[in-house]
PDB file of N, CA and C in Angstrom:
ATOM      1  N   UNK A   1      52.115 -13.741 -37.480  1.00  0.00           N
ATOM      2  CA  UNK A   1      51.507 -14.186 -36.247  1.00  0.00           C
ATOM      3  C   UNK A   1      50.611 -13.081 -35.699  1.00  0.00           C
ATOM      4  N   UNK A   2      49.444 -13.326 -35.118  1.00  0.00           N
ATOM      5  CA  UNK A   2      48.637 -12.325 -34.605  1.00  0.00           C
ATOM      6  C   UNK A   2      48.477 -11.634 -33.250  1.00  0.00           C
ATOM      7  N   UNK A   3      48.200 -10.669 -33.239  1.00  0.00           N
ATOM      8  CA  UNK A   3      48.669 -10.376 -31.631  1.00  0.00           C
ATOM      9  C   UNK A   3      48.038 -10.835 -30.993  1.00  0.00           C
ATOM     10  N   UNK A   4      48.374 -11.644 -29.705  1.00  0.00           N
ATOM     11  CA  UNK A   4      47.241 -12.034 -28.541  1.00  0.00           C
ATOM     12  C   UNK A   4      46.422 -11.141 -27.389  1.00  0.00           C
ATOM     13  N   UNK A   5      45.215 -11.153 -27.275  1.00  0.00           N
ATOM     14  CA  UNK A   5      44.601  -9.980 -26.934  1.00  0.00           C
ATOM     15  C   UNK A   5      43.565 -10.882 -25.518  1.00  0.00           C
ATOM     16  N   UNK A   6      43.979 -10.283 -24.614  1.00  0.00           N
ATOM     17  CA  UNK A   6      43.931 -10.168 -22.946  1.00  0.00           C
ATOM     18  C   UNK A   6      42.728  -9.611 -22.587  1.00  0.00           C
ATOM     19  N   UNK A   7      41.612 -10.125 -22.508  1.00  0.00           N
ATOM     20  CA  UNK A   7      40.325  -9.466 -21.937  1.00  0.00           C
ATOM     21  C   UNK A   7      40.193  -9.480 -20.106  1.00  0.00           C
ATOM     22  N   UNK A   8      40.227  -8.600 -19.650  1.00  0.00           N
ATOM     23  CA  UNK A   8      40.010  -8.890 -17.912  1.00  0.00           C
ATOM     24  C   UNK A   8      38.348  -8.377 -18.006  1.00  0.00           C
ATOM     25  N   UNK A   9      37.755  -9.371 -16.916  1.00  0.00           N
ATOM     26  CA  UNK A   9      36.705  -8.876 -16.733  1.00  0.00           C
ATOM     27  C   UNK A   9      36.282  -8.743 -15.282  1.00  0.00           C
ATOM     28  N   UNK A  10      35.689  -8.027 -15.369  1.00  0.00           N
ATOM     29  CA  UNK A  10      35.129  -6.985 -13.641  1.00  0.00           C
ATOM     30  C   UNK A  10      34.497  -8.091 -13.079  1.00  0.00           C
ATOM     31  N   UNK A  11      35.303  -8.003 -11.718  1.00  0.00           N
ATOM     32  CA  UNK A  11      34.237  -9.106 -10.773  1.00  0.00           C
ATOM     33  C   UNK A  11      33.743  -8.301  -9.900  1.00  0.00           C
ATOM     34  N   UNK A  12      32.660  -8.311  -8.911  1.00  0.00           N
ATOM     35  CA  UNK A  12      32.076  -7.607  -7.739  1.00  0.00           C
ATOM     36  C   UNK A  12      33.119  -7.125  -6.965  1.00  0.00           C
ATOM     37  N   UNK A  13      32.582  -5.692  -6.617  1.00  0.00           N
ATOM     38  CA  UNK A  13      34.216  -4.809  -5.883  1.00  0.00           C
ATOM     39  C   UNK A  13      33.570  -5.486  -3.931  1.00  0.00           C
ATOM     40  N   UNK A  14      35.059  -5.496  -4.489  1.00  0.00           N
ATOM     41  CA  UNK A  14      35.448  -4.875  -3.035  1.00  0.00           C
ATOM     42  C   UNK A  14      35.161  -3.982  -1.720  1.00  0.00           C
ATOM     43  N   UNK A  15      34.887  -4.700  -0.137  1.00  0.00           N
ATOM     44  CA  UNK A  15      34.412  -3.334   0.590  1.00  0.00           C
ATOM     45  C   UNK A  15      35.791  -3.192   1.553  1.00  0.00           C
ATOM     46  N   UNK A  16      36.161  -1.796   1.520  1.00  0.00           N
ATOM     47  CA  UNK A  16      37.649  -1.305   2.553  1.00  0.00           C
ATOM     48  C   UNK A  16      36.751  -0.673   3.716  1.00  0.00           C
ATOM     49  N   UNK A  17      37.450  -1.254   4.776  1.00  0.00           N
ATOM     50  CA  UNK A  17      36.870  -0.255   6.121  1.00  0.00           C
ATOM     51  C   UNK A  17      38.349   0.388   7.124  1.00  0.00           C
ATOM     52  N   UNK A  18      38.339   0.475   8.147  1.00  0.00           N
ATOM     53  CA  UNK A  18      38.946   1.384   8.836  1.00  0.00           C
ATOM     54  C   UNK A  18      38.791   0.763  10.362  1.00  0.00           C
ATOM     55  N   UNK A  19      40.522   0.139  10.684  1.00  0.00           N
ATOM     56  CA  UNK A  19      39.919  -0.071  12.372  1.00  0.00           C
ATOM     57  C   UNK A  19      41.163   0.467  12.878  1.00  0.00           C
ATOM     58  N   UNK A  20      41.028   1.150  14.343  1.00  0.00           N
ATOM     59  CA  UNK A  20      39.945   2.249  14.178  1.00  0.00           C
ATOM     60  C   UNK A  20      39.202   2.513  13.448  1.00  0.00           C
ATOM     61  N   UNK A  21      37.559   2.496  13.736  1.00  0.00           N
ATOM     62  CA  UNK A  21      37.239   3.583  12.291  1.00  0.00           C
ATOM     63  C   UNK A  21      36.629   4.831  12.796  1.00  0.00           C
ATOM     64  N   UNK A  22      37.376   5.785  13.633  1.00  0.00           N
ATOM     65  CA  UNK A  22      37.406   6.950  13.657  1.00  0.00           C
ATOM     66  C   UNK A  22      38.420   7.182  15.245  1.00  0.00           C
ATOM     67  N   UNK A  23      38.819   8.444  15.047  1.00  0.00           N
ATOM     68  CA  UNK A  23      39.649   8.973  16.009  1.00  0.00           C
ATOM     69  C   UNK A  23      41.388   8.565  15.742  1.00  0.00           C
ATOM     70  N   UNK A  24      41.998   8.580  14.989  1.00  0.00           N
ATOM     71  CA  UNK A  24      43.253   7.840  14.075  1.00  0.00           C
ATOM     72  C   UNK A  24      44.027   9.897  14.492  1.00  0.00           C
ATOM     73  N   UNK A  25      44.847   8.844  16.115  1.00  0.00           N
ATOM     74  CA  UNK A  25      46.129  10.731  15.860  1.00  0.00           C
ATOM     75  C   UNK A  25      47.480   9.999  15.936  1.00  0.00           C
ATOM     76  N   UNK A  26      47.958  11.117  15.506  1.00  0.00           N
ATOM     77  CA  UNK A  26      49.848  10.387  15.093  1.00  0.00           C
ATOM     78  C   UNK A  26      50.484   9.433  15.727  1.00  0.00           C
ATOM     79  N   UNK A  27      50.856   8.678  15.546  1.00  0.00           N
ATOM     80  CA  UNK A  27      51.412   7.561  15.987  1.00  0.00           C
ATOM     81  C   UNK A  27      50.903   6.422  16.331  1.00  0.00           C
ATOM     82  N   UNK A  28      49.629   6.195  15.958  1.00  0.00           N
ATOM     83  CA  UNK A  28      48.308   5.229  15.800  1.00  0.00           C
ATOM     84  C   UNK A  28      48.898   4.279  15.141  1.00  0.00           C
ATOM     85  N   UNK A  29      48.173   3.049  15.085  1.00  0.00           N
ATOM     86  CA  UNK A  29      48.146   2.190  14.319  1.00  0.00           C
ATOM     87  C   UNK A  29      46.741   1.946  13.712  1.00  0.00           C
ATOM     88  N   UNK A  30      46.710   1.889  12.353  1.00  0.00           N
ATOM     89  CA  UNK A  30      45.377   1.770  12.078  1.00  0.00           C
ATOM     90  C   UNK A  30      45.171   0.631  10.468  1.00  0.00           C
ATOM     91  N   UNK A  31      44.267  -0.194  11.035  1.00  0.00           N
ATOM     92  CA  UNK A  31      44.076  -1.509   9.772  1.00  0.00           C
ATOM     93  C   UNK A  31      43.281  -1.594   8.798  1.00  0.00           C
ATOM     94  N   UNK A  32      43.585  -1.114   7.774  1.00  0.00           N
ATOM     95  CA  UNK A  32      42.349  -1.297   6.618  1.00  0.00           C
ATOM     96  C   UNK A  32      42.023  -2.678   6.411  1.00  0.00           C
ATOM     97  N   UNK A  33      40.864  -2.928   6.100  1.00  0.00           N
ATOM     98  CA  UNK A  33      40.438  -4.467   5.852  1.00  0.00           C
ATOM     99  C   UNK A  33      39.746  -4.323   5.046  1.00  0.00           C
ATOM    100  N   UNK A  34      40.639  -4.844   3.841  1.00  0.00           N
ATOM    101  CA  UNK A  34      39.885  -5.225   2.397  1.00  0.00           C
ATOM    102  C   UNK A  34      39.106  -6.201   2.760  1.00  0.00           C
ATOM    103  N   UNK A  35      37.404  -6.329   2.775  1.00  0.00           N
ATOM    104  CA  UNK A  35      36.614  -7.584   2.420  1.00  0.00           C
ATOM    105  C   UNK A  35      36.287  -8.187   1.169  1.00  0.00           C
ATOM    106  N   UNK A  36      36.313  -9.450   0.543  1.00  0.00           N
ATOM    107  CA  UNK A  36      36.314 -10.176  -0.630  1.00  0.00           C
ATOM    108  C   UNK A  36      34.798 -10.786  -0.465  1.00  0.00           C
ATOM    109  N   UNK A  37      34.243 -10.564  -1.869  1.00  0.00           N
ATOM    110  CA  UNK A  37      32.882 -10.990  -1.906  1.00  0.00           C
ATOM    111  C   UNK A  37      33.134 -12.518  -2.712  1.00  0.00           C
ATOM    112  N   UNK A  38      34.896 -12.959  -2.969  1.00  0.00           N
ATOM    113  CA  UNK A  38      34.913 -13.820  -2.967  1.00  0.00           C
ATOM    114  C   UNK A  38      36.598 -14.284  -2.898  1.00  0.00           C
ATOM    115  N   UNK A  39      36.976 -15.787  -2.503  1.00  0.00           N
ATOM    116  CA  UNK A  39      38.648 -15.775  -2.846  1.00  0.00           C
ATOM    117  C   UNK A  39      39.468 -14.976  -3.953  1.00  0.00           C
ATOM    118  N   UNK A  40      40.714 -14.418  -3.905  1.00  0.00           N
ATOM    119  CA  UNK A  40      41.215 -14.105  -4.370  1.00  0.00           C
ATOM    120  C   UNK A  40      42.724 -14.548  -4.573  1.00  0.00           C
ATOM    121  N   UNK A  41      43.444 -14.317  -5.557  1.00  0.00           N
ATOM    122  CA  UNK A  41      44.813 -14.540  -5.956  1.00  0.00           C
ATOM    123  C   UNK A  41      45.644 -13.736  -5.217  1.00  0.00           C
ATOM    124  N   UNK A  42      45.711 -12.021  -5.410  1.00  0.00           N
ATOM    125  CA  UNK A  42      45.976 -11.473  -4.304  1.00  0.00           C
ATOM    126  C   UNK A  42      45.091 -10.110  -4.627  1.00  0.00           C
ATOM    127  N   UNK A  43      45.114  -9.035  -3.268  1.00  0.00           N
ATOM    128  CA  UNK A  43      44.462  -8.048  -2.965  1.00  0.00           C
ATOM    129  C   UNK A  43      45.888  -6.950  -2.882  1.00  0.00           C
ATOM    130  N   UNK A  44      45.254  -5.681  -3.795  1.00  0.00           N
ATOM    131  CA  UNK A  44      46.353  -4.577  -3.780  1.00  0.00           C
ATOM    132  C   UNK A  44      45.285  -3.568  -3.143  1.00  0.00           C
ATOM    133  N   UNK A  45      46.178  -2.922  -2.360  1.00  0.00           N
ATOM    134  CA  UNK A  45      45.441  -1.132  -1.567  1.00  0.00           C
ATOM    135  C   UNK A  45      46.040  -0.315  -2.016  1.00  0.00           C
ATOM    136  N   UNK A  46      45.453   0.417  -2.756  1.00  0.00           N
ATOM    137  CA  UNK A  46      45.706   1.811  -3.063  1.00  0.00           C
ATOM    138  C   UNK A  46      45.411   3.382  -2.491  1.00  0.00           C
ATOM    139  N   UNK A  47      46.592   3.972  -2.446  1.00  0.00           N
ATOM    140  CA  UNK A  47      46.747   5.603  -1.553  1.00  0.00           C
ATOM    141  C   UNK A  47      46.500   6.188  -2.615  1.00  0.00           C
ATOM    142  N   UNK A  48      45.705   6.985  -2.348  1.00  0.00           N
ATOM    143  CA  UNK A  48      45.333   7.946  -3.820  1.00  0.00           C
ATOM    144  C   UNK A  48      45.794   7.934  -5.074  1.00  0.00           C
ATOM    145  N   UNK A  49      45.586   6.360  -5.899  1.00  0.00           N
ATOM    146  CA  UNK A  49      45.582   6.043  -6.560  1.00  0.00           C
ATOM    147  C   UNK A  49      46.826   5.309  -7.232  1.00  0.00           C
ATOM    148  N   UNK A  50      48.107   5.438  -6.362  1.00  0.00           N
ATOM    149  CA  UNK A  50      48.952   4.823  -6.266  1.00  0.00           C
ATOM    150  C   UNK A  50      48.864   3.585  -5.538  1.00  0.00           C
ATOM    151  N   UNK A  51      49.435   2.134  -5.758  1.00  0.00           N
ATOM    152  CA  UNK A  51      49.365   1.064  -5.380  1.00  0.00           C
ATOM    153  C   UNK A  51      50.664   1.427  -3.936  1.00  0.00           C
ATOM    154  N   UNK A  52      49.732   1.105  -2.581  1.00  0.00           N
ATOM    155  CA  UNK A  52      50.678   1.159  -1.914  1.00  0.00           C
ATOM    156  C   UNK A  52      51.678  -0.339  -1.440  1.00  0.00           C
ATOM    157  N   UNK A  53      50.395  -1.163  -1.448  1.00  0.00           N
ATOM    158  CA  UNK A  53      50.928  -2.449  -0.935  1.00  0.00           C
ATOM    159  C   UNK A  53      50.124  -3.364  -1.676  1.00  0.00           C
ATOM    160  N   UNK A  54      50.396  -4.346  -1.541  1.00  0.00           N
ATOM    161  CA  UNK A  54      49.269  -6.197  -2.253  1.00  0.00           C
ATOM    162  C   UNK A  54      49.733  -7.274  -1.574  1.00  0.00           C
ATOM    163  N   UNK A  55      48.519  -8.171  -1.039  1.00  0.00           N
ATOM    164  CA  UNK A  55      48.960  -9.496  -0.686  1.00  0.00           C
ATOM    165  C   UNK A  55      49.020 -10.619  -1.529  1.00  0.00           C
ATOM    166  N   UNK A  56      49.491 -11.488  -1.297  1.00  0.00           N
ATOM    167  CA  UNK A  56      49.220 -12.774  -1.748  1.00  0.00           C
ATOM    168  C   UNK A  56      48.446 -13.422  -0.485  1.00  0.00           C
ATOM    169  N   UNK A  57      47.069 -13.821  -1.372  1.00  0.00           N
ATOM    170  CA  UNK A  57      46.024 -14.685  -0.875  1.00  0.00           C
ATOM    171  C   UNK A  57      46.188 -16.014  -0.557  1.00  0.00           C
ATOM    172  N   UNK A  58      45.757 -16.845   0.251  1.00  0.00           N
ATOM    173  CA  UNK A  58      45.252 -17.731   0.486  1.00  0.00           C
ATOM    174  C   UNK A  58      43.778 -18.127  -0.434  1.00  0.00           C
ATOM    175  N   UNK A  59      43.779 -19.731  -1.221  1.00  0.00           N
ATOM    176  CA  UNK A  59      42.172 -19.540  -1.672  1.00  0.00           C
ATOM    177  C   UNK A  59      40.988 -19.581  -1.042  1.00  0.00           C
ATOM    178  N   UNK A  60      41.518 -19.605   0.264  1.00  0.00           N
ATOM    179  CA  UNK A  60      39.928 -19.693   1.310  1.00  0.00           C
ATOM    180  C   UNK A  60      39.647 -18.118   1.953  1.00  0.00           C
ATOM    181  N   UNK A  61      40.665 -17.572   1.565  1.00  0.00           N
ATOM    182  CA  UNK A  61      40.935 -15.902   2.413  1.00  0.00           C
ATOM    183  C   UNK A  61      39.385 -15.371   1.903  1.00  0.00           C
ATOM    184  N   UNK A  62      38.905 -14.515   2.445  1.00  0.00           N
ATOM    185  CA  UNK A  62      37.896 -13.353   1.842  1.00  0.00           C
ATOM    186  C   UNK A  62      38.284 -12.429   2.531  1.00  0.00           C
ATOM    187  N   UNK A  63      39.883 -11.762   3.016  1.00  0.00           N
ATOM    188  CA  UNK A  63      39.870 -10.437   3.573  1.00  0.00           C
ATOM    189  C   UNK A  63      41.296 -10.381   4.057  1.00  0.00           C
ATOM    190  N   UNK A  64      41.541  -8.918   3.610  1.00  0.00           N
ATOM    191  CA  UNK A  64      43.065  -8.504   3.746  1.00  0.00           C
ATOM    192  C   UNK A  64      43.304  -7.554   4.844  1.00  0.00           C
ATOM    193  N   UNK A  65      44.030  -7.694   5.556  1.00  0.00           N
ATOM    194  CA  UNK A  65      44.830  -6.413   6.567  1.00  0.00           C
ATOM    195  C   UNK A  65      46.026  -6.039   5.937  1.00  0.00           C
ATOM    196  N   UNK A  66      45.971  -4.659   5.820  1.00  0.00           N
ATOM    197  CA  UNK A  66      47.309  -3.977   5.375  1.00  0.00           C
ATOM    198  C   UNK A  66      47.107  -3.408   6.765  1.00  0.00           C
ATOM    199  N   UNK A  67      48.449  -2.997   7.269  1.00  0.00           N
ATOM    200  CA  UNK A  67      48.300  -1.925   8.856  1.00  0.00           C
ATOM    201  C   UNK A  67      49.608  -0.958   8.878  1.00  0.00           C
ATOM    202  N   UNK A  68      49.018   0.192   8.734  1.00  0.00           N
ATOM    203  CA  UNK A  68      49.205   1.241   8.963  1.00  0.00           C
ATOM    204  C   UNK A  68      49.843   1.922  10.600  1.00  0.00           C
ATOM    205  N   UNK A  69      51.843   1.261  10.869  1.00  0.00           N
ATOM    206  CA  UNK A  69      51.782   1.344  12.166  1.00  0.00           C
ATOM    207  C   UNK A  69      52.967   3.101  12.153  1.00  0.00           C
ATOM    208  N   UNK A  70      52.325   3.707  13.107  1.00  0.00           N
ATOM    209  CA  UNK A  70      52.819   4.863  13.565  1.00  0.00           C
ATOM    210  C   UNK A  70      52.617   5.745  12.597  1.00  0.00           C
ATOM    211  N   UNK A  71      51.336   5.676  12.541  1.00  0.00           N
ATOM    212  CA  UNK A  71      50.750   6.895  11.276  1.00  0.00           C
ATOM    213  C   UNK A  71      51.259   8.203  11.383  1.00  0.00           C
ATOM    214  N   UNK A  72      51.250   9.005   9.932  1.00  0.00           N
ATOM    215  CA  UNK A  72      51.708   9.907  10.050  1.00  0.00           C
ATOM    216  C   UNK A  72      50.653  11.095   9.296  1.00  0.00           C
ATOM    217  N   UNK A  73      50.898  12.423   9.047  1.00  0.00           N
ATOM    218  CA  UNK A  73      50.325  13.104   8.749  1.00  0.00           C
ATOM    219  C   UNK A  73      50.010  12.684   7.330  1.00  0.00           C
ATOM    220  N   UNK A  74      50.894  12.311   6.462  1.00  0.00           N
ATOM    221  CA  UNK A  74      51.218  12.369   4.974  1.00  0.00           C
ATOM    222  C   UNK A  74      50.192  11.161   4.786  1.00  0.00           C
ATOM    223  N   UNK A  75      50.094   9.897   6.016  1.00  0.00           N
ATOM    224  CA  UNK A  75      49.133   9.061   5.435  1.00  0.00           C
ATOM    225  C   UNK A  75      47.390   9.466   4.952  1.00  0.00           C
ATOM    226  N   UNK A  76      47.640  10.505   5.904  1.00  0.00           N
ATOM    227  CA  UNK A  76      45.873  11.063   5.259  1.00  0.00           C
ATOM    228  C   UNK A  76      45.816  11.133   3.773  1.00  0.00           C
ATOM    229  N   UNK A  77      45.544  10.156   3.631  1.00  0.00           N
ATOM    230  CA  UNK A  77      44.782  10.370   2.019  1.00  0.00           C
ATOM    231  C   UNK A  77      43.598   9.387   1.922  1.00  0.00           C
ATOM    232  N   UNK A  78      43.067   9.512   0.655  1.00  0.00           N
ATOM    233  CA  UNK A  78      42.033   8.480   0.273  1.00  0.00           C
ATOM    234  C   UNK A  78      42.456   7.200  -0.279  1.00  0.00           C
ATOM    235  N   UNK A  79      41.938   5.685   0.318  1.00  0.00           N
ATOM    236  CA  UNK A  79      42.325   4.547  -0.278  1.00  0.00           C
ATOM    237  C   UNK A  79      41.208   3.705  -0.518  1.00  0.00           C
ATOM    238  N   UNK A  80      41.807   2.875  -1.156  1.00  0.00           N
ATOM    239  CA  UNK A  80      40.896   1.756  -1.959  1.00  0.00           C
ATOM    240  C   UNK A  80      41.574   0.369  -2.093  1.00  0.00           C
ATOM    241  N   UNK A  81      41.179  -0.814  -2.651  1.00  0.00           N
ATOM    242  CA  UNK A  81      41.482  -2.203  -2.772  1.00  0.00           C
ATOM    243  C   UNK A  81      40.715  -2.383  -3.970  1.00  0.00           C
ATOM    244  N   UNK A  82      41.598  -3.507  -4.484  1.00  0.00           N
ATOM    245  CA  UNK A  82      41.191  -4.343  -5.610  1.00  0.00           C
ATOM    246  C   UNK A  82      41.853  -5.315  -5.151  1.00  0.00           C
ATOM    247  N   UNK A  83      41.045  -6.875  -5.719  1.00  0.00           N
ATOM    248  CA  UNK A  83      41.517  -7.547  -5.727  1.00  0.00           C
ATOM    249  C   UNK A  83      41.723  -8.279  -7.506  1.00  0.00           C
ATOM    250  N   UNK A  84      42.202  -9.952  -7.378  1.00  0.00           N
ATOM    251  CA  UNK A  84      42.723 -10.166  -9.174  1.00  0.00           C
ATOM    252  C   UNK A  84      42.041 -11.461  -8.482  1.00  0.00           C
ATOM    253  N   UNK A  85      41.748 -12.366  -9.746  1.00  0.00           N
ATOM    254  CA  UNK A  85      41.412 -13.493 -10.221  1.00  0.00           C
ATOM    255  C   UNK A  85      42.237 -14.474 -10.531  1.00  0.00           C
ATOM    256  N   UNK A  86      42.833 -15.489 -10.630  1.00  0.00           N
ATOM    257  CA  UNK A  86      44.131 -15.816 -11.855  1.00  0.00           C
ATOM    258  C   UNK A  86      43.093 -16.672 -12.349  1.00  0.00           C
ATOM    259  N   UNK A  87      42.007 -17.388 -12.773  1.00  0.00           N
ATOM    260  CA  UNK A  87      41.331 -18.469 -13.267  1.00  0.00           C
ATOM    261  C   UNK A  87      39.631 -18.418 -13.518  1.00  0.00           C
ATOM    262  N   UNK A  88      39.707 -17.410 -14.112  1.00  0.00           N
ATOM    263  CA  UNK A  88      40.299 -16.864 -15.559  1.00  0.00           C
ATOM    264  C   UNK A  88      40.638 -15.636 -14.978  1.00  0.00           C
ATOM    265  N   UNK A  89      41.513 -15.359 -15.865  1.00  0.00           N
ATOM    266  CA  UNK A  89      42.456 -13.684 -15.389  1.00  0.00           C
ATOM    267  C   UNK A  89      41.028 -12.969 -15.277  1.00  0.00           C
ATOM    268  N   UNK A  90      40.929 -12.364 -14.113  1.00  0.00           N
ATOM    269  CA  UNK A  90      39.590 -11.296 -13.337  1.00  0.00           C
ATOM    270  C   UNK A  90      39.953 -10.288 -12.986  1.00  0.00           C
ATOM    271  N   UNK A  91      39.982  -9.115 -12.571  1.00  0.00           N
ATOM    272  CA  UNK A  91      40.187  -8.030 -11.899  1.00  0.00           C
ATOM    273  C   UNK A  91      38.858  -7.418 -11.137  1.00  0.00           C
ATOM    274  N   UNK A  92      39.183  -6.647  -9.911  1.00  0.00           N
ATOM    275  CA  UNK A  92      37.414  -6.269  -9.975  1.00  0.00           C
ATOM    276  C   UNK A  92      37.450  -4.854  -9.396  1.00  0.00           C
ATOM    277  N   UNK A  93      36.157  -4.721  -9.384  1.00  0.00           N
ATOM    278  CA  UNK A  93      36.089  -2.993  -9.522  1.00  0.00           C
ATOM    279  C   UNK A  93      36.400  -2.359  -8.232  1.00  0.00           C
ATOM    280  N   UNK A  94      36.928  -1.351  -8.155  1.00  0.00           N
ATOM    281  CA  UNK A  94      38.135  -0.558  -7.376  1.00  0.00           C
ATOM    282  C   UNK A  94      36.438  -1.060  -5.586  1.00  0.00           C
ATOM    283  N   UNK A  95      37.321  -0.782  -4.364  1.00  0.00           N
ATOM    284  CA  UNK A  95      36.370  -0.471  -3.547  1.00  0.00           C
ATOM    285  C   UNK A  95      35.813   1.164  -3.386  1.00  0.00           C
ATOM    286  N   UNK A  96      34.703   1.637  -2.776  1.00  0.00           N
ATOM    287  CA  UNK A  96      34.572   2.902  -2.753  1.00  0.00           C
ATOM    288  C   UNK A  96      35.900   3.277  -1.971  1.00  0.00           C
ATOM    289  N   UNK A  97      36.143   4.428  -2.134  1.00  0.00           N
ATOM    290  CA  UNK A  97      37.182   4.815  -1.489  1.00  0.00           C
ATOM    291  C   UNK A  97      36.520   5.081   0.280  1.00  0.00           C
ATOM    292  N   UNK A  98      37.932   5.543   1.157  1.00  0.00           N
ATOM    293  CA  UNK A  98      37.454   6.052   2.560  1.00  0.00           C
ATOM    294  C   UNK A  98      38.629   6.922   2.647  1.00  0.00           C
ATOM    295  N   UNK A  99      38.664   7.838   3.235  1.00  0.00           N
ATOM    296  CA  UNK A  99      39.627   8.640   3.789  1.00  0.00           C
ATOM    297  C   UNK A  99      40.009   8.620   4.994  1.00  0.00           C
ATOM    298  N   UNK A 100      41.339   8.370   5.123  1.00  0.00           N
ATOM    299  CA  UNK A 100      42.079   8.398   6.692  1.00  0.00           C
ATOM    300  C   UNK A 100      42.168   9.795   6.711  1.00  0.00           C
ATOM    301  N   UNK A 101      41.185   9.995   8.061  1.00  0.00           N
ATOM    302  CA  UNK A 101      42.034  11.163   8.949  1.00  0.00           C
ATOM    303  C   UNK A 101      42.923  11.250  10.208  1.00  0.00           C
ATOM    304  N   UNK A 102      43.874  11.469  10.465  1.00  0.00           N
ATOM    305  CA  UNK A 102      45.141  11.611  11.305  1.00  0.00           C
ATOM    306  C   UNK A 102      44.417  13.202  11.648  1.00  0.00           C
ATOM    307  N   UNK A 103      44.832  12.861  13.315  1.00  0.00           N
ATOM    308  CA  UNK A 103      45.048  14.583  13.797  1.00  0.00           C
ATOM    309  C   UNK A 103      45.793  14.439  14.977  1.00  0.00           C
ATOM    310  N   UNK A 104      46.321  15.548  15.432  1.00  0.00           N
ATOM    311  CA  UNK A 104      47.599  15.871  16.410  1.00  0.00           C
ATOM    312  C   UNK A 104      47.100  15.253  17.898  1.00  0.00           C
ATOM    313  N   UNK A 105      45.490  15.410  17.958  1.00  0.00           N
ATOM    314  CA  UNK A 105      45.112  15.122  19.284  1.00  0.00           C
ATOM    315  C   UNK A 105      44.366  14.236  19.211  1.00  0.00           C
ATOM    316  N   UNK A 106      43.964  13.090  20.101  1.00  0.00           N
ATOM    317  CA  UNK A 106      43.001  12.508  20.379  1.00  0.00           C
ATOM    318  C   UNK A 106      41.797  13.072  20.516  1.00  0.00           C
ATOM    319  N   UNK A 107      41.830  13.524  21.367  1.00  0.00           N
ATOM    320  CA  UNK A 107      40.002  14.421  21.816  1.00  0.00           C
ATOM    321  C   UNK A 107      39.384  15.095  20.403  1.00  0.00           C
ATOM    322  N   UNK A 108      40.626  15.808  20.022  1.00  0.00           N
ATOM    323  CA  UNK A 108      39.941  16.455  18.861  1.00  0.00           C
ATOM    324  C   UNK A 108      39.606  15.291  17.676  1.00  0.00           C
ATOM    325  N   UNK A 109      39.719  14.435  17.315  1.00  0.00           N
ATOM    326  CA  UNK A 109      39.510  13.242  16.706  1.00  0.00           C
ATOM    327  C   UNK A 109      38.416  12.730  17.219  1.00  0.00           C
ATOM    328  N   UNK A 110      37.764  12.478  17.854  1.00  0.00           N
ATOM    329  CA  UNK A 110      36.627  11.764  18.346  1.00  0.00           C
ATOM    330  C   UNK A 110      35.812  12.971  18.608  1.00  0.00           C
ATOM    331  N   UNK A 111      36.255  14.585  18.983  1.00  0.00           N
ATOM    332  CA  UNK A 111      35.017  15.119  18.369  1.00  0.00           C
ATOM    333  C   UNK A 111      34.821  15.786  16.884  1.00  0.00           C
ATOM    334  N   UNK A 112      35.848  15.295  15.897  1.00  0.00           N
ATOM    335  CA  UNK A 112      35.741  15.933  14.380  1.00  0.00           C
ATOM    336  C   UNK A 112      34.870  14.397  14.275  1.00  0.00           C
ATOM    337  N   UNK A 113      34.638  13.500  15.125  1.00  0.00           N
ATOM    338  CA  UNK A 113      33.839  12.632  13.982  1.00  0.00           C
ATOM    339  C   UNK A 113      32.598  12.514  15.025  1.00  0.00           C
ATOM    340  N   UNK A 114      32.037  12.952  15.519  1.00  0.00           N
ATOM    341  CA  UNK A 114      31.159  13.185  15.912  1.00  0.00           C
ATOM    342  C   UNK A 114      30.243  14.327  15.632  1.00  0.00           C
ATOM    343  N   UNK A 115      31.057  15.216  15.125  1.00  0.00           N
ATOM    344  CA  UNK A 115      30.254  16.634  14.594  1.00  0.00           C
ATOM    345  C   UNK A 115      29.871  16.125  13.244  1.00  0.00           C
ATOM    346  N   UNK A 116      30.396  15.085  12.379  1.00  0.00           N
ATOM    347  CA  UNK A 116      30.346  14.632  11.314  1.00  0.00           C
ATOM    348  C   UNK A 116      28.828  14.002  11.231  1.00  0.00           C
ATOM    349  N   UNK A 117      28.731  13.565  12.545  1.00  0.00           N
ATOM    350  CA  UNK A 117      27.098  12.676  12.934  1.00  0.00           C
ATOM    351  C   UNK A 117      26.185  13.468  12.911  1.00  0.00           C
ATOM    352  N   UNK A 118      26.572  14.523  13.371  1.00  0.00           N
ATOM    353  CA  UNK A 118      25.252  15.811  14.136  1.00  0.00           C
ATOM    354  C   UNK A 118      24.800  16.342  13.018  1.00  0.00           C
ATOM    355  N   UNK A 119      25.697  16.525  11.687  1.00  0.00           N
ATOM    356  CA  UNK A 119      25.162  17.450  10.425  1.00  0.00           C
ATOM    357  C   UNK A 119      24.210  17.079  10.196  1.00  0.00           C
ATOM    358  N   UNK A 120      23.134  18.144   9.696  1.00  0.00           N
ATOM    359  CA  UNK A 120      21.847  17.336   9.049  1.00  0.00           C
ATOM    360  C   UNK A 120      22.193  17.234   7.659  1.00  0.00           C
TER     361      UNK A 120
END
């Protein structure tokens, strides 16, 4: 018998954003929102490259909330989303990543992302 061989093919990635999307200090709550450039089966978010969480979709969905409540320091990392296909098995290409930043203070959070604006 021959082995059966599984082709996935890349569908249009994924865009992750950040709400908040800036000023995120400890004990925040903060919502990534995977957007779908089309339905999906389900949507997984990944923490630096580890799968942290995945939904199961709805087929009319185009967008996931994972939420992030009483953030902590350790959540600062970089994440991303993919979502899957089931018809025909799809996968698609990772989203760019974004990085959560967490900091101790408010003020200082809204001005680390504002100095971020001013750079030339």
């Amino acid at each position: 018998m021959a082995p059966t061989v599984v082709a996935l093919i890349l569908v249009p990635r994924p865009s992750l954003s950040l709400h908040p999307s800036q000023g995120v200090s400890l004990g925040d709550t903060v919502t990534l929102r995977c957007h779908l450039p089309q339905p999906a089966a389900w949507v997984e978010l990944y923490q630096d490259g580890l799968l942290r969480s995945y939904k199961c979709m709805d087929k009319h969905q185009v967008m996931a909330e994972f939420s992030l409540v009483c953030v902590k320091l350790e959540d600062a990392r970089k994440y991303w989303c993919q979502y899957r296909v089931l018809e025909p098995p799809r996968v698609s290409e990772k989203s760019v990543p974004i990085e959560l930043v967490v900091v101790q203070d408010k003020a200082l959070a809204v001005t680390t992302e504002a100095a971020k604006h001013e750079m030339p």
